[in-house]
C-alpha atoms as a PDB file:
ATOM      1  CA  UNK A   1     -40.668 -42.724  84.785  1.00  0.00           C
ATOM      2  CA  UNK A   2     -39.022 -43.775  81.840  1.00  0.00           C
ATOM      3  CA  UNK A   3     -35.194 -43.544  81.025  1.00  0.00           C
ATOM      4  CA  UNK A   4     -33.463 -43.138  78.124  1.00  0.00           C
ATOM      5  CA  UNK A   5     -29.649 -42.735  76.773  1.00  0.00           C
ATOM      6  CA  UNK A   6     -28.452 -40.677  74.060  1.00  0.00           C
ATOM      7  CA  UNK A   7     -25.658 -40.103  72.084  1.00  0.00           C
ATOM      8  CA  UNK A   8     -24.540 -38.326  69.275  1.00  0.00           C
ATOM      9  CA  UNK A   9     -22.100 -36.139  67.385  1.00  0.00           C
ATOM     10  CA  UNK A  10     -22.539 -32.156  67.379  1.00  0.00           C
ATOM     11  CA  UNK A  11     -20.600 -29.421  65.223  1.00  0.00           C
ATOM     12  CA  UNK A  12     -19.727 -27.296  68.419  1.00  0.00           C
ATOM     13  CA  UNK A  13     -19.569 -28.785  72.107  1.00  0.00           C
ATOM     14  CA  UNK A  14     -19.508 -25.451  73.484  1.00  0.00           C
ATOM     15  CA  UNK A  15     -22.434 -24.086  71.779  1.00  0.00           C
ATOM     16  CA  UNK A  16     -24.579 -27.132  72.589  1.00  0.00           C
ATOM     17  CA  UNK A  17     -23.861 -27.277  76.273  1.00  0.00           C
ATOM     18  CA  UNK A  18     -24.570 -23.681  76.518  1.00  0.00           C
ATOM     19  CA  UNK A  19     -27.943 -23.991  74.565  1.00  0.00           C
ATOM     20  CA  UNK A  20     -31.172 -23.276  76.130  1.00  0.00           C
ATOM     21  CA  UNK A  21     -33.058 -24.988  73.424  1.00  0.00           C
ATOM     22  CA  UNK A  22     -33.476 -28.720  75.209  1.00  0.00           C
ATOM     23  CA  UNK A  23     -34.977 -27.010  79.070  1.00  0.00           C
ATOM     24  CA  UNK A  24     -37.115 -25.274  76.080  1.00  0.00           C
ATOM     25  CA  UNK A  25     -38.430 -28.032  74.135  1.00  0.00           C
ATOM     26  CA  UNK A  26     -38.799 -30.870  76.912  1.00  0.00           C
ATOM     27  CA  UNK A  27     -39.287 -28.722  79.927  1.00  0.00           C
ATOM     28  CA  UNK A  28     -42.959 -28.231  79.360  1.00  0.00           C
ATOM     29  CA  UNK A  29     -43.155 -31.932  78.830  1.00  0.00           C
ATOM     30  CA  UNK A  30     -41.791 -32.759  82.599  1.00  0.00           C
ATOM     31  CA  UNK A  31     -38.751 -34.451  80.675  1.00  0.00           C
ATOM     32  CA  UNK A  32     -35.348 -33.663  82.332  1.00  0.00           C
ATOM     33  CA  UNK A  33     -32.039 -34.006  80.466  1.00  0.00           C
ATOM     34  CA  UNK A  34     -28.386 -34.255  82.267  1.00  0.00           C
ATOM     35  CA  UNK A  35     -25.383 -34.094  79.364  1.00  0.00           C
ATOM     36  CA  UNK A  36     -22.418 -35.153  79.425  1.00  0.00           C
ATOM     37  CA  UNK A  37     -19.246 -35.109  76.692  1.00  0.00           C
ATOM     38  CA  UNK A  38     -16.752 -37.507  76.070  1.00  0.00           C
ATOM     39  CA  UNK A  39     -13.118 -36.438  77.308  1.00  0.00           C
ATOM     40  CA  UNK A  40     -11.659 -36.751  72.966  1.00  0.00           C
ATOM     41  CA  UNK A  41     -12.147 -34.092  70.859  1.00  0.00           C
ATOM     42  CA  UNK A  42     -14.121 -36.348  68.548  1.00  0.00           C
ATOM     43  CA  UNK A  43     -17.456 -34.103  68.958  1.00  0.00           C
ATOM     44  CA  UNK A  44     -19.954 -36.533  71.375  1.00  0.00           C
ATOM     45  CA  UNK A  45     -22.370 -36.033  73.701  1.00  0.00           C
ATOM     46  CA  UNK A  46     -24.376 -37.900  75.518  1.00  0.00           C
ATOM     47  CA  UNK A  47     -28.054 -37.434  77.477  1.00  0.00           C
ATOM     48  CA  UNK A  48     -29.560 -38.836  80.333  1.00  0.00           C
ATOM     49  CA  UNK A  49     -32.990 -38.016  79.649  1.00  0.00           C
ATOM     50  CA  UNK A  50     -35.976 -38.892  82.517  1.00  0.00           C
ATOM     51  CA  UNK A  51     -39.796 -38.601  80.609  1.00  0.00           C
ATOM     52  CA  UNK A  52     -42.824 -39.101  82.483  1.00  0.00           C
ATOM     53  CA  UNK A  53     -43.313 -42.236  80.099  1.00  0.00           C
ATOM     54  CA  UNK A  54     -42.053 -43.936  76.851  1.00  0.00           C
ATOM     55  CA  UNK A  55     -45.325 -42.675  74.876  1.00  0.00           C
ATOM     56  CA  UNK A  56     -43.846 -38.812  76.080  1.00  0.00           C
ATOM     57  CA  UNK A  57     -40.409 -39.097  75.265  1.00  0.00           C
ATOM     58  CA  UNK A  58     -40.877 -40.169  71.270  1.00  0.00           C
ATOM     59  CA  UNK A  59     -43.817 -36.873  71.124  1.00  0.00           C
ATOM     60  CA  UNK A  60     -41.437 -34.936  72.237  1.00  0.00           C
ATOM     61  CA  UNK A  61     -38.170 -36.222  70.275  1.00  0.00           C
ATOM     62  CA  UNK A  62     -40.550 -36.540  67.329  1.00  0.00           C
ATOM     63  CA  UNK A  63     -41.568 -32.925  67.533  1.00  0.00           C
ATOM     64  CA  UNK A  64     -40.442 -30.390  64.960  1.00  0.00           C
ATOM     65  CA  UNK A  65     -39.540 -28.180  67.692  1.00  0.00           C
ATOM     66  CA  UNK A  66     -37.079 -31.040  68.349  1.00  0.00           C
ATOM     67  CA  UNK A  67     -36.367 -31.025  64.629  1.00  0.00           C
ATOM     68  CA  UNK A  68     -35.496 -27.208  65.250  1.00  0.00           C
ATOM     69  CA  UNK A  69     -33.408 -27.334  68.930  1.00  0.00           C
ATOM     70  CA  UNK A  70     -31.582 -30.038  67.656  1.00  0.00           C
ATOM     71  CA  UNK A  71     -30.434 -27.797  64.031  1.00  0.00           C
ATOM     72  CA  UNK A  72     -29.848 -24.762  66.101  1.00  0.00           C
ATOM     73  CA  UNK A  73     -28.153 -26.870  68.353  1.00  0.00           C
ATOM     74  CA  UNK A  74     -25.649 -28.780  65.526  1.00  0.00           C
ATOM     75  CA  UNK A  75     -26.546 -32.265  66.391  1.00  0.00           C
ATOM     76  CA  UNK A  76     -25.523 -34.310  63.783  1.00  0.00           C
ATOM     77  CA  UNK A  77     -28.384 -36.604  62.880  1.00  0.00           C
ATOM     78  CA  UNK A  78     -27.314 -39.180  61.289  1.00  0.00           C
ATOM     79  CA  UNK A  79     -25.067 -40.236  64.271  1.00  0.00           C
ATOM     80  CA  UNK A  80     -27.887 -40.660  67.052  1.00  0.00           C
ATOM     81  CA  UNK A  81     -28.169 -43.578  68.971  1.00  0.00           C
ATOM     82  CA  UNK A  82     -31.487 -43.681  71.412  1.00  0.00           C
ATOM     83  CA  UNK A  83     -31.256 -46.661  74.382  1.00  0.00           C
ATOM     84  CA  UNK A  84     -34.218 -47.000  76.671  1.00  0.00           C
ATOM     85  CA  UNK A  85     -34.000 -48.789  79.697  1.00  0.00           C
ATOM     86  CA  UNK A  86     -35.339 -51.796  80.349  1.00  0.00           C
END
């Protein structure tokens, strides 16, 4: 099992803890995903993502249906930081 850390930046907090759209993307993939937001209104999240393997997690975070959750979602791109555990 591989871990990995995520943060970013998203237009809406509500909207992207309410969205289905991760369960969708990495369920079928046997990735799960516990979020979390920082206590400042400055707009970031962060994931605790479990994959079945490193080789998984970048297909899947690669995928355009990734590309897609993560628009519908409002994840702000250009402020994503990935940390896998070592």
């Amino acid at each position: 099992m591989t871990t990995v850390l995520i943060f970013h930046q998203v237009d809406d907090v509500d909207h992207w803890l309410a969205s289905t759209k991760r369960a969708e993307v990495f369920g079928p993939m046997g990735i799960t995903v516990r979020t979390f937001v920082e206590q400042v209104p400055d707009h970031r999240v962060g994931l605790v993502v479990e994959a079945p393997d490193l080789d998984t997690f970048q297909r899947a975070i690669g995928s355009q249906a990734a590309a897609e959750a993560m628009a519908a979602d409002g994840v702000r791109p250009d402020t994503l930081v990935v940390l896998v555990e070592q």
